[in-house]
C-alpha atoms as a PDB file:
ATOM      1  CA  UNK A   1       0.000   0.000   0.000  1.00  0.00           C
ATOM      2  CA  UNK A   2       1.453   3.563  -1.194  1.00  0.00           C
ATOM      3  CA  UNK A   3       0.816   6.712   0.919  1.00  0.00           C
ATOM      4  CA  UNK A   4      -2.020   7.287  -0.677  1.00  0.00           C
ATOM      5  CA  UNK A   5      -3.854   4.023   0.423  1.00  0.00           C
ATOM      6  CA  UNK A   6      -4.238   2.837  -3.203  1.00  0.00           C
ATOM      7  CA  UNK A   7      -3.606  -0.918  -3.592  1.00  0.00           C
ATOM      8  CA  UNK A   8      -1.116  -1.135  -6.880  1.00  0.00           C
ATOM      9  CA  UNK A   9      -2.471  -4.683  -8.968  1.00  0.00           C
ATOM     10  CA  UNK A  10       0.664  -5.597 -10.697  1.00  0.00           C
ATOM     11  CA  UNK A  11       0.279  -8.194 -13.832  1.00  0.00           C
ATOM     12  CA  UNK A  12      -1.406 -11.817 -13.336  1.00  0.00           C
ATOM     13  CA  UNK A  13       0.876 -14.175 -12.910  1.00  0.00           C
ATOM     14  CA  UNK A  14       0.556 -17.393 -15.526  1.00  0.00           C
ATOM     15  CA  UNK A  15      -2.146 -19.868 -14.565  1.00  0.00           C
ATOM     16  CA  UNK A  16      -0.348 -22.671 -12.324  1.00  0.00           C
ATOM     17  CA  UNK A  17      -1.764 -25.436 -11.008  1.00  0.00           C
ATOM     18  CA  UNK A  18      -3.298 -24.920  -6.924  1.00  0.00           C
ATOM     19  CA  UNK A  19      -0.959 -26.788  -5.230  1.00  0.00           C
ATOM     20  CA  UNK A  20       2.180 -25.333  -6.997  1.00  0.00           C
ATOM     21  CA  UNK A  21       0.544 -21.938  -6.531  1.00  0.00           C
ATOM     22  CA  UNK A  22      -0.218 -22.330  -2.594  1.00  0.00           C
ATOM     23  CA  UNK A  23       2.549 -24.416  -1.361  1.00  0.00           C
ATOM     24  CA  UNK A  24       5.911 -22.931   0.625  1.00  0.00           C
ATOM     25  CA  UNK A  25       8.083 -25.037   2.384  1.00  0.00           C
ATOM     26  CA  UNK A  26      10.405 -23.025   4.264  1.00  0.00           C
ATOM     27  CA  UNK A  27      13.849 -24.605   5.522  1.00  0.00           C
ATOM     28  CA  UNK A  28      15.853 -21.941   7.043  1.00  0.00           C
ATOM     29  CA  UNK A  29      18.834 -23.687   7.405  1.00  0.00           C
ATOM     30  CA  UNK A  30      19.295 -24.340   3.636  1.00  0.00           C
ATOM     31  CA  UNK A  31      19.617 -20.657   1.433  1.00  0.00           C
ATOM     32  CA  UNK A  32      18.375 -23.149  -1.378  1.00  0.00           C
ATOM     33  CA  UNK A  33      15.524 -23.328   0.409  1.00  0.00           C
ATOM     34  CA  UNK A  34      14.844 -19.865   1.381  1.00  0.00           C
ATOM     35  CA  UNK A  35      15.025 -19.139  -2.293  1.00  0.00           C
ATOM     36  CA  UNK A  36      12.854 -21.765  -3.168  1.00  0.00           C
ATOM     37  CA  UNK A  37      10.231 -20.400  -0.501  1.00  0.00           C
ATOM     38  CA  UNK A  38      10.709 -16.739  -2.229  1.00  0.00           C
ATOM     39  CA  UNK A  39      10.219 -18.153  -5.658  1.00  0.00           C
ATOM     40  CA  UNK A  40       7.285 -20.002  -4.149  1.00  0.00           C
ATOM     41  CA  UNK A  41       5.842 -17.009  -2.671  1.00  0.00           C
ATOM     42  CA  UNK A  42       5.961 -14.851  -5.674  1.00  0.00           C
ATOM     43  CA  UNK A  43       3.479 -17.412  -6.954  1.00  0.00           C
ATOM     44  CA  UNK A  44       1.171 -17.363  -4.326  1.00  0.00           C
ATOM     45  CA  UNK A  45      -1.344 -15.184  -5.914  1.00  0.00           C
ATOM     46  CA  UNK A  46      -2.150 -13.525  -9.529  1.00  0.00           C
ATOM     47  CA  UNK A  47      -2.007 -10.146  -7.743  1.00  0.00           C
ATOM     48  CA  UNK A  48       0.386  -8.541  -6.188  1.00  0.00           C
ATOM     49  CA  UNK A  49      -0.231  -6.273  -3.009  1.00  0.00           C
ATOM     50  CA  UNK A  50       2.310  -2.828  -2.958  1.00  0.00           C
ATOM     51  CA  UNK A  51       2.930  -2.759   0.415  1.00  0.00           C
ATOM     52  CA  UNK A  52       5.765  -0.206   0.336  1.00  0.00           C
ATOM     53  CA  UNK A  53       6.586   2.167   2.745  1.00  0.00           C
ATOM     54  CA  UNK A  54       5.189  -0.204   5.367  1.00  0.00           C
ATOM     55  CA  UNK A  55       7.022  -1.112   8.792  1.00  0.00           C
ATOM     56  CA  UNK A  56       5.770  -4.435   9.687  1.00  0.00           C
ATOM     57  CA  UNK A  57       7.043  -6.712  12.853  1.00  0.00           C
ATOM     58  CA  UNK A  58       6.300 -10.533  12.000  1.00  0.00           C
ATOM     59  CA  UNK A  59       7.004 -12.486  15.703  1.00  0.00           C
ATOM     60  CA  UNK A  60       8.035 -16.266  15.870  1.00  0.00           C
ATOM     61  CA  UNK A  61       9.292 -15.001  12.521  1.00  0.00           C
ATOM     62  CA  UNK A  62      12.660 -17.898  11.805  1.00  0.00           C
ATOM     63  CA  UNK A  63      10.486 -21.007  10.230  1.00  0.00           C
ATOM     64  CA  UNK A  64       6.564 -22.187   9.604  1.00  0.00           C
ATOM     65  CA  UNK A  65       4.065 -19.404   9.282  1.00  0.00           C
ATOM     66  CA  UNK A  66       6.164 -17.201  10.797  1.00  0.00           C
ATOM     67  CA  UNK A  67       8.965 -17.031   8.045  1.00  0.00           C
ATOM     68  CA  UNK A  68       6.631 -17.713   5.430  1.00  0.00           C
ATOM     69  CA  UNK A  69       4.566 -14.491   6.297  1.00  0.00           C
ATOM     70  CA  UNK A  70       7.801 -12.070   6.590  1.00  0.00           C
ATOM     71  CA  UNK A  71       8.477 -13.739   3.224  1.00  0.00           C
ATOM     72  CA  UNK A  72       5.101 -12.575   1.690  1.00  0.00           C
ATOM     73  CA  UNK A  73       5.335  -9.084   3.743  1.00  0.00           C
ATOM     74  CA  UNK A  74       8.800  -8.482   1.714  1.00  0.00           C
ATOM     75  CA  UNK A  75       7.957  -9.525  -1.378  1.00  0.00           C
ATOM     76  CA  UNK A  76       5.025  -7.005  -1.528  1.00  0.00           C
ATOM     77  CA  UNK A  77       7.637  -4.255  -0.525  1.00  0.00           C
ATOM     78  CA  UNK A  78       7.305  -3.494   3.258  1.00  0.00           C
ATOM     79  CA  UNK A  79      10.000  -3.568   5.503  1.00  0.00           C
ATOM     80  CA  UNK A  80       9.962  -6.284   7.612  1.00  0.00           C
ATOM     81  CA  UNK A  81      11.144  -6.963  11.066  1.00  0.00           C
ATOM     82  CA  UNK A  82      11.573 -10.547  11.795  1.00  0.00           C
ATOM     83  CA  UNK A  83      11.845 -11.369  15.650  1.00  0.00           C
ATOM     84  CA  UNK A  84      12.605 -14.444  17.035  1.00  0.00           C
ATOM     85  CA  UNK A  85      15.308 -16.237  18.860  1.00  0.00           C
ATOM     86  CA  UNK A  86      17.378 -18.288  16.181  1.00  0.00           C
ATOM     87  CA  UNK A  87      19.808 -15.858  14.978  1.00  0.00           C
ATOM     88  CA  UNK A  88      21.121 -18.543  12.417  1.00  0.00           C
ATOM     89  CA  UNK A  89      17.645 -18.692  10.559  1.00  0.00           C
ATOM     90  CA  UNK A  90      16.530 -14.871  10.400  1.00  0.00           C
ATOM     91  CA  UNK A  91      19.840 -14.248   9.047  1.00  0.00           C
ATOM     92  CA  UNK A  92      19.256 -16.735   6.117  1.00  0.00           C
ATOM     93  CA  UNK A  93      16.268 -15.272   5.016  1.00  0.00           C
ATOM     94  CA  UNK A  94      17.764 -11.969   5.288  1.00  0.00           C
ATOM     95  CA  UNK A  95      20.290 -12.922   2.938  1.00  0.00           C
ATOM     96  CA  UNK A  96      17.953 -13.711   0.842  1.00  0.00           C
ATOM     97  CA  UNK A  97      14.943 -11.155   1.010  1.00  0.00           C
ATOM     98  CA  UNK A  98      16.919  -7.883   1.341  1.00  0.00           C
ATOM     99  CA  UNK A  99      13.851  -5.933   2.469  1.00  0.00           C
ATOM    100  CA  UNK A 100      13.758  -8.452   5.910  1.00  0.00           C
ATOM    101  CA  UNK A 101      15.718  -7.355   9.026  1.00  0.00           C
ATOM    102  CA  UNK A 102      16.385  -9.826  11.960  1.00  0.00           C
ATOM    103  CA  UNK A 103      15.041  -9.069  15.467  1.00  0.00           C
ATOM    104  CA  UNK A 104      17.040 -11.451  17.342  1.00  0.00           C
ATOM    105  CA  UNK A 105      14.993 -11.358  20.548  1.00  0.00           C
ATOM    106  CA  UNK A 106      12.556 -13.411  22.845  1.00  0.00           C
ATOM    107  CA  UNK A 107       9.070 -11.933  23.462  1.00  0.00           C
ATOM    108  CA  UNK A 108       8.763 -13.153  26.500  1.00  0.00           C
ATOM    109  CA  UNK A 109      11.936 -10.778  27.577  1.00  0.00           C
ATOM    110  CA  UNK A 110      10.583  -8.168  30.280  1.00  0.00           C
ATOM    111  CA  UNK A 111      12.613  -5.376  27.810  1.00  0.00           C
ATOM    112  CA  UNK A 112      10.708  -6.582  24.448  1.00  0.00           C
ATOM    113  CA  UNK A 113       7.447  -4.281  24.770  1.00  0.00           C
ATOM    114  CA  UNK A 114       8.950  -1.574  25.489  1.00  0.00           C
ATOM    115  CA  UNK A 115      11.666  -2.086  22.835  1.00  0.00           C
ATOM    116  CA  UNK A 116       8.704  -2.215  20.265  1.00  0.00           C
ATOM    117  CA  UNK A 117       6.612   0.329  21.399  1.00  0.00           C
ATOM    118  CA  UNK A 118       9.234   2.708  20.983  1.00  0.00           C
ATOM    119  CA  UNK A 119       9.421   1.978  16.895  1.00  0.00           C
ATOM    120  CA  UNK A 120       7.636   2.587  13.994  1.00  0.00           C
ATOM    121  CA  UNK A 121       4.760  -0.236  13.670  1.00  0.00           C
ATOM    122  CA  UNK A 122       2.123  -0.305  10.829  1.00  0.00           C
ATOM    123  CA  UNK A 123       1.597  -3.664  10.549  1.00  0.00           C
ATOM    124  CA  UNK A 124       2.164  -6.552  13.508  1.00  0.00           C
ATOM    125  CA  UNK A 125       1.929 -10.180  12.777  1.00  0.00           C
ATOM    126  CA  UNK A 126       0.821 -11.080  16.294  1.00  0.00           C
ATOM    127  CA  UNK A 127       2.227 -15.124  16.112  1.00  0.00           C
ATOM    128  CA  UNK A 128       4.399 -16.283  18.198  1.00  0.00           C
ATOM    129  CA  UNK A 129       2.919 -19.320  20.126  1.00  0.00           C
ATOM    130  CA  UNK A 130       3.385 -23.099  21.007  1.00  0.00           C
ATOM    131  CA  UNK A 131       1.385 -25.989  21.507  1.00  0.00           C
ATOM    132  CA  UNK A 132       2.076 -28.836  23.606  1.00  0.00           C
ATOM    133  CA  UNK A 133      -0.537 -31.800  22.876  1.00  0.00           C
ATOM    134  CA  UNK A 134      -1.560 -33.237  26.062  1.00  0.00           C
ATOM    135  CA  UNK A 135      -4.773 -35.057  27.861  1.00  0.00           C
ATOM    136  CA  UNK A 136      -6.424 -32.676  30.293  1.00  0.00           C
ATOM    137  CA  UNK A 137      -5.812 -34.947  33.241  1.00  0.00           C
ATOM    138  CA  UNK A 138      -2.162 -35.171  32.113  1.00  0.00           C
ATOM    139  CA  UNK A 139      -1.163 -31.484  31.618  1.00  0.00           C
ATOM    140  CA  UNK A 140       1.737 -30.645  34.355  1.00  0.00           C
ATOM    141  CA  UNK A 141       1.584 -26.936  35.877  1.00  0.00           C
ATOM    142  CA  UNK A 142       4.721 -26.273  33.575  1.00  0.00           C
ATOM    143  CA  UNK A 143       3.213 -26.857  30.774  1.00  0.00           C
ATOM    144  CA  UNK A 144       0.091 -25.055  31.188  1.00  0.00           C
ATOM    145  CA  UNK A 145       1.957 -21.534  32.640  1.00  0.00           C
ATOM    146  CA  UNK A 146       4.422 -21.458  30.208  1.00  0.00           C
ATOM    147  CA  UNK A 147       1.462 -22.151  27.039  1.00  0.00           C
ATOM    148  CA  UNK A 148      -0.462 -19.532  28.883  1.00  0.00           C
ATOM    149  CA  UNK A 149       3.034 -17.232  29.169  1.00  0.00           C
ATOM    150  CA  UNK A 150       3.594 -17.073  25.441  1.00  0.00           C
ATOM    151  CA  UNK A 151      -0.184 -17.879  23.747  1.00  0.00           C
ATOM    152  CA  UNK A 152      -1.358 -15.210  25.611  1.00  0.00           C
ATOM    153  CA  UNK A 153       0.205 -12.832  27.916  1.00  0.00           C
ATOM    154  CA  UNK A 154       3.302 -12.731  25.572  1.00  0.00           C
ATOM    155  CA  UNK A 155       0.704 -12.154  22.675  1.00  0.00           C
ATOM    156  CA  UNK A 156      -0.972  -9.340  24.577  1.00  0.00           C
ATOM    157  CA  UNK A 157       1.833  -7.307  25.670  1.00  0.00           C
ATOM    158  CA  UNK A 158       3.283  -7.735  22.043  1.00  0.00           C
ATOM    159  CA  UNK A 159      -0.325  -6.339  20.768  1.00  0.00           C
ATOM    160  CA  UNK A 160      -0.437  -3.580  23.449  1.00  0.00           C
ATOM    161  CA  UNK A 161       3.191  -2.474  22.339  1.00  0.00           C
ATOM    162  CA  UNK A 162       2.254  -2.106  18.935  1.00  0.00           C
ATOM    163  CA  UNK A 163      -0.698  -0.068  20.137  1.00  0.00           C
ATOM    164  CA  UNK A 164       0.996   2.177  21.599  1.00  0.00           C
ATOM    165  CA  UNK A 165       3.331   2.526  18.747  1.00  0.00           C
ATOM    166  CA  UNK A 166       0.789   3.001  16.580  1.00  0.00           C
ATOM    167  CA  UNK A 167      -0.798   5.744  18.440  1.00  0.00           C
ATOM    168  CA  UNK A 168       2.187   7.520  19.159  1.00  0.00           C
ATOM    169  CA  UNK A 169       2.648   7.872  15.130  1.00  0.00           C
ATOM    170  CA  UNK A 170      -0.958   8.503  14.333  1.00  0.00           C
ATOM    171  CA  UNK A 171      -1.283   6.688  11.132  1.00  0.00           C
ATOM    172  CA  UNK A 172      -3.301   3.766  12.260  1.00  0.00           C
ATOM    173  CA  UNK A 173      -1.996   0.259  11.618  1.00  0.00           C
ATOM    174  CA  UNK A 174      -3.075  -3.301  10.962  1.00  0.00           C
ATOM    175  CA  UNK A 175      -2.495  -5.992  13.483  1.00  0.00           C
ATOM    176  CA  UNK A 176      -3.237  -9.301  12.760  1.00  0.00           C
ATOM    177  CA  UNK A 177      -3.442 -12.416  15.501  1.00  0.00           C
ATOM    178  CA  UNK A 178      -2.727 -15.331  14.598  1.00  0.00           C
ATOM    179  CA  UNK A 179      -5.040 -18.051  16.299  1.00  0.00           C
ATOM    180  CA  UNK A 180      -5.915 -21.315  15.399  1.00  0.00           C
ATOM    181  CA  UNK A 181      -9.613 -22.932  13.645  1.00  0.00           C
ATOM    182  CA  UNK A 182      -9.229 -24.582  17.660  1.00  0.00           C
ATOM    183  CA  UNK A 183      -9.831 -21.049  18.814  1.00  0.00           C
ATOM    184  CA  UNK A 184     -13.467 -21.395  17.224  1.00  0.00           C
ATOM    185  CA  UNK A 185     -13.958 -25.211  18.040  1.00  0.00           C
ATOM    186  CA  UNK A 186     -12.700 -28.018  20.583  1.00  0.00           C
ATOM    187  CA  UNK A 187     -10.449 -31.226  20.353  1.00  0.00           C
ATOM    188  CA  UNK A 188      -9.057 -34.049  22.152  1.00  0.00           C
ATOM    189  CA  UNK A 189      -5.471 -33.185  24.085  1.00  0.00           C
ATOM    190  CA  UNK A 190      -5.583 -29.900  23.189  1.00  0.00           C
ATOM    191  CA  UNK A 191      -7.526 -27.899  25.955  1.00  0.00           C
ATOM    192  CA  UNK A 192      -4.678 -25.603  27.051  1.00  0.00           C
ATOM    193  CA  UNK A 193      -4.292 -24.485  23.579  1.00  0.00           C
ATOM    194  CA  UNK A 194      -8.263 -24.356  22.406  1.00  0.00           C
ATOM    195  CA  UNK A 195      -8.109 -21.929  25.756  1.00  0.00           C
ATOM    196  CA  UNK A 196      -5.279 -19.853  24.449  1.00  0.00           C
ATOM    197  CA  UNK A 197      -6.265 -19.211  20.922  1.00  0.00           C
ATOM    198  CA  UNK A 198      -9.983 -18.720  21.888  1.00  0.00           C
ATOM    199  CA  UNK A 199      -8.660 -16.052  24.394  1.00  0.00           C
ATOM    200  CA  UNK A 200      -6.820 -14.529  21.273  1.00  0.00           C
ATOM    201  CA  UNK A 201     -10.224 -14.344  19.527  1.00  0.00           C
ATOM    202  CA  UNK A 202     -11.829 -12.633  22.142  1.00  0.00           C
ATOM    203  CA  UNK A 203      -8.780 -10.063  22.374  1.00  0.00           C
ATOM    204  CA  UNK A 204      -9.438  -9.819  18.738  1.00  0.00           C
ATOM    205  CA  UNK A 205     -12.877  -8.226  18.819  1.00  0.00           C
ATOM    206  CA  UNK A 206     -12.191  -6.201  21.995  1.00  0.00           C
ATOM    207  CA  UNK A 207      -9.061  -4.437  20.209  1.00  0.00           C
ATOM    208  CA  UNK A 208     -11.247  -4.196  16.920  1.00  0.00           C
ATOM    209  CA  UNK A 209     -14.061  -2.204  18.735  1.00  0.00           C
ATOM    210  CA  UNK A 210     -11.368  -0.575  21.241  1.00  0.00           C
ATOM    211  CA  UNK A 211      -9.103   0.980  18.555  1.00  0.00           C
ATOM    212  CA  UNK A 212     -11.541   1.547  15.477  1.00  0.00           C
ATOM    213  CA  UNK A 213     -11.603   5.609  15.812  1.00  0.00           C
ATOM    214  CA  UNK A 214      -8.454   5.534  15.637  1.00  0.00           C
ATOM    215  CA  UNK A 215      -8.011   3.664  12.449  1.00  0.00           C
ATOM    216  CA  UNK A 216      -6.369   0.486  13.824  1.00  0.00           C
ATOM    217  CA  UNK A 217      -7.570  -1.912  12.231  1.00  0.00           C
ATOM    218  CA  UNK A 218      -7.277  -5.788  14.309  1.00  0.00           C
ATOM    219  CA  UNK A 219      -8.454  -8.887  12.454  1.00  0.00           C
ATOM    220  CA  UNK A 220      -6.744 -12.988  13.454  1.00  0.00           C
ATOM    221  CA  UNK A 221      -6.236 -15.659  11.134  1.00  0.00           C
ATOM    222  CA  UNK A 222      -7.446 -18.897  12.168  1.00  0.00           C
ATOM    223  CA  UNK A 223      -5.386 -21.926  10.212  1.00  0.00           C
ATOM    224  CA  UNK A 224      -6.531 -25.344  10.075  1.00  0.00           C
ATOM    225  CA  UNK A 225      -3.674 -27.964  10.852  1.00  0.00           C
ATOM    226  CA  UNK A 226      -0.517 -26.303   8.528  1.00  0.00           C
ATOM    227  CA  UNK A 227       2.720 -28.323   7.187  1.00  0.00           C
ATOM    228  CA  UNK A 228       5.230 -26.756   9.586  1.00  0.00           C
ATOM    229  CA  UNK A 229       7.415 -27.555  11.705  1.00  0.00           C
ATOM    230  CA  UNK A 230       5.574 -27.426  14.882  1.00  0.00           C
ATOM    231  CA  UNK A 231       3.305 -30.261  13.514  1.00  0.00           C
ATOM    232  CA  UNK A 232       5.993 -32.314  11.791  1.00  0.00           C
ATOM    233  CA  UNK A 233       5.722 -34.706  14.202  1.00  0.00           C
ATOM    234  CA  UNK A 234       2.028 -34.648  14.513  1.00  0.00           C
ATOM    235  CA  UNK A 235       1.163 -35.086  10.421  1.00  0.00           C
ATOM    236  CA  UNK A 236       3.973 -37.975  10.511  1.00  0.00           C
ATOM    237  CA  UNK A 237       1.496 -40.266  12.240  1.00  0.00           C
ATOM    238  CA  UNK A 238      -0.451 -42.038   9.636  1.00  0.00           C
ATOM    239  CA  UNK A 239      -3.223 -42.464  11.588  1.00  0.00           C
ATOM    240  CA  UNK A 240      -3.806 -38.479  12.855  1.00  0.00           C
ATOM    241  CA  UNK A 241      -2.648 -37.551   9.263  1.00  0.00           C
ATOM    242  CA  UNK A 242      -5.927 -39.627   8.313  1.00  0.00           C
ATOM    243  CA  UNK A 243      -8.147 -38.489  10.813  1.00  0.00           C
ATOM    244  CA  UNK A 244      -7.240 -34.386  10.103  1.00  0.00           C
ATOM    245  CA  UNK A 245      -7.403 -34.824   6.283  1.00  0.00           C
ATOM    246  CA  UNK A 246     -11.116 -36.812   7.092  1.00  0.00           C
ATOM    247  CA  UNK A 247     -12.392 -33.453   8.987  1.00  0.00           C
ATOM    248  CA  UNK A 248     -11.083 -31.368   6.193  1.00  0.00           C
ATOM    249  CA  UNK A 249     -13.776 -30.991   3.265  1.00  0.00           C
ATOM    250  CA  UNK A 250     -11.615 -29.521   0.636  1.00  0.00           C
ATOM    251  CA  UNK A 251      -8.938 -33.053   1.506  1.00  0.00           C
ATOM    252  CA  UNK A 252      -5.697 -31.791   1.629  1.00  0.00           C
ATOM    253  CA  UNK A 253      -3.022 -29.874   4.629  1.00  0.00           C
ATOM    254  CA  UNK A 254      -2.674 -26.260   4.780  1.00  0.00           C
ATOM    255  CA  UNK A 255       0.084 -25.055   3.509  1.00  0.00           C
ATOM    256  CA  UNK A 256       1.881 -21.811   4.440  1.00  0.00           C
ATOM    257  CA  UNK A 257       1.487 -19.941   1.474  1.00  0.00           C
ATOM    258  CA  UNK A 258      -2.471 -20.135   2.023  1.00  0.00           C
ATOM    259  CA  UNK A 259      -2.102 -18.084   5.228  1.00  0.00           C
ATOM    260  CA  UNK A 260       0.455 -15.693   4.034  1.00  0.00           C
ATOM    261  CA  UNK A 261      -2.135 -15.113   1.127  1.00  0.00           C
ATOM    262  CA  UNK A 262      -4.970 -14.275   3.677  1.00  0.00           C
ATOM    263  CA  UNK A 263      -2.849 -11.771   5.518  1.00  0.00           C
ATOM    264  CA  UNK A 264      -1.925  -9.897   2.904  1.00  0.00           C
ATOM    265  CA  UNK A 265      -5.304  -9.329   2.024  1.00  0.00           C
ATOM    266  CA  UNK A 266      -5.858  -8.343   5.508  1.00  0.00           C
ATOM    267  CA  UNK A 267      -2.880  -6.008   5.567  1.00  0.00           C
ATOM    268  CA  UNK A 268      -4.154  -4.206   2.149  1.00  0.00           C
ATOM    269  CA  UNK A 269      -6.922  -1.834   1.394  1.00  0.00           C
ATOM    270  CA  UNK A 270      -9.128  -4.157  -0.141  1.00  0.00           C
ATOM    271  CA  UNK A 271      -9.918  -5.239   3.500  1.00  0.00           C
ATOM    272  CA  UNK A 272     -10.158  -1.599   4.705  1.00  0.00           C
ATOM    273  CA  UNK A 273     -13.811  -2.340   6.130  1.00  0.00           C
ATOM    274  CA  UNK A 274     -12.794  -5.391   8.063  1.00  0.00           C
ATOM    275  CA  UNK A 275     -11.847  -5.456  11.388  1.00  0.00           C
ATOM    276  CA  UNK A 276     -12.845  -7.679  14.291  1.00  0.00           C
ATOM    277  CA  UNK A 277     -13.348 -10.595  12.076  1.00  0.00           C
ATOM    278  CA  UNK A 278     -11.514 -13.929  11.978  1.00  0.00           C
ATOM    279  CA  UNK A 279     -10.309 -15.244   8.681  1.00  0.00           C
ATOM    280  CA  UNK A 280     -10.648 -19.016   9.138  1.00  0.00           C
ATOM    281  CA  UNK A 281      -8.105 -20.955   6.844  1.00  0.00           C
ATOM    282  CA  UNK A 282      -9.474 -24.839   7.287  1.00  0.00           C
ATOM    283  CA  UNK A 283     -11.019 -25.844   4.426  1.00  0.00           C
ATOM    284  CA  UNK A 284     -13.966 -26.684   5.500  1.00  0.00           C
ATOM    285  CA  UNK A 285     -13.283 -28.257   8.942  1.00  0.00           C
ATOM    286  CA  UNK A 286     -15.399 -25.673  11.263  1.00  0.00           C
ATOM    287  CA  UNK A 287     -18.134 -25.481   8.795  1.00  0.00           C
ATOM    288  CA  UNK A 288     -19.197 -28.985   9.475  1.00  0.00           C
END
């Protein structure tokens, strides 16, 4: 988006088939790889969003989502701050995507809000978050305070600081939370982190109506299960791999690219009414 708030459509890319078009694999380690994710990225959609002269922060930024997002922020021309802890990782991709700077940080650090809210934020990628499968009756204290540390209270301090930020520069901004489809729905082992994202809805629409007047606009994405590498391990047993591509209508895994596609939408003026809603990415699974 230019200063003027006019989206730029640059030419249609060639017809591709979906898959090729929507999938991004994203190994950081390998600059092969990160070039192969670019190239993939570029593909993503016919139309290309000018998001130049945009500051955005992407959080949990070095692999998955996270990398693949800062990849599709870039490549539609806004700067992009890339923040997580693996120095090794955000360095790759910055030698690859020029426009993507490395945050080498931990969100959870008492210094980190304040550290943001004193720079220039239009856009925040609000996704930093974990998820540790687990019965209910099974979950250990550990687990459950540090989910709730970084799902949530992490997430809202990291929101607030961009807020502030935001105001400060009064320009309004874009901040999108990244939740989960279980933050509209429930599921075996997974209670700490239903609660989590489900809180992250709810913060959703509170900051939507909170922050509308001044032309902060908050919206979440809500993925169905994604080929990354927090659920590697998950989508490598044959039998869950079954049961997740059985509750998904359209039959195949997300894949990164189709949730870097809905944020930019959600970052560009073609969404300038939206705000408070939650772009669910599951192919069908909530619908059922």
């Amino acid at each position: 988006m230019g200063s003027n708030g006019i989206v730029k459509l640059l030419k249609p890319a060639h017809h591709l088939d979906r898959g090729s078009v929507n999938v991004i694999t994203v190994h950081i380690d390998e600059e092969l790889s990160i070039q192969t994710a670019i190239a993939k990225e570029k593909q993503m959609s016919g139309y290309k969003f000018d998001l130049g002269g945009q500051q955005a922060i992407v959080t949990g930024a070095s692999k998955g989502l996270g990398a693949a997002i800062a990849i599709a922020l870039a490549d539609c021309g806004a700067r992009v701050l890339a923040v997580a802890r693996s120095e090794e990782e955000l360095r790759a991709m910055a030698r690859r995507q020029p426009l993507i700077e490395p945050w080498v940080a931990d969100i959870r650090a008492p210094s980190f809000a304040s550290e943001l809210a004193a720079r220039e934020v239009d856009i925040l990628i609000n996704n930093a978050g974990m998820n540790r499968p687990l019965p209910m009756a099974d979950v250990p204290v550990e687990v459950l305070d540090e989910m709730l540390s970084l799902n949530i209270r992490s997430a809202y301090l990291v929101a607030q600081a961009a807020v502030r930020s935001m105001l400060r520069r009064d320009k309004g901004g874009c901040i999108i939370n990244v939740t989960s489809q279980m933050g509209h729905v429930g599921s075996p082992n997974r209670t700490v982190y239903c609660m989590t994202k489900h809180a992250l809805e709810g913060l959703t629409k509170a900051m939507a109506v909170e922050l509308a007047a001044e032309r902060i606009r908050v919206n979440s994405v809500a993925p169905t299960f994604v080929e990354t590498p927090m659920t590697e391990r998950m989508l490598a047993d044959p039998a869950f791999l079954s049961f997740v591509e059985r509750m998904i209508p359209l039959g195949r895994i997300a894949q990164p690219g189709d949730v870097s596609a809905a944020v930019l939408y959600l970052c560009s003026p073609l969404a300038a009414m939206v705000t408070g809603s939650s772009l669910v990415i599951d192919g069908g699974w909530t619908a059922q």
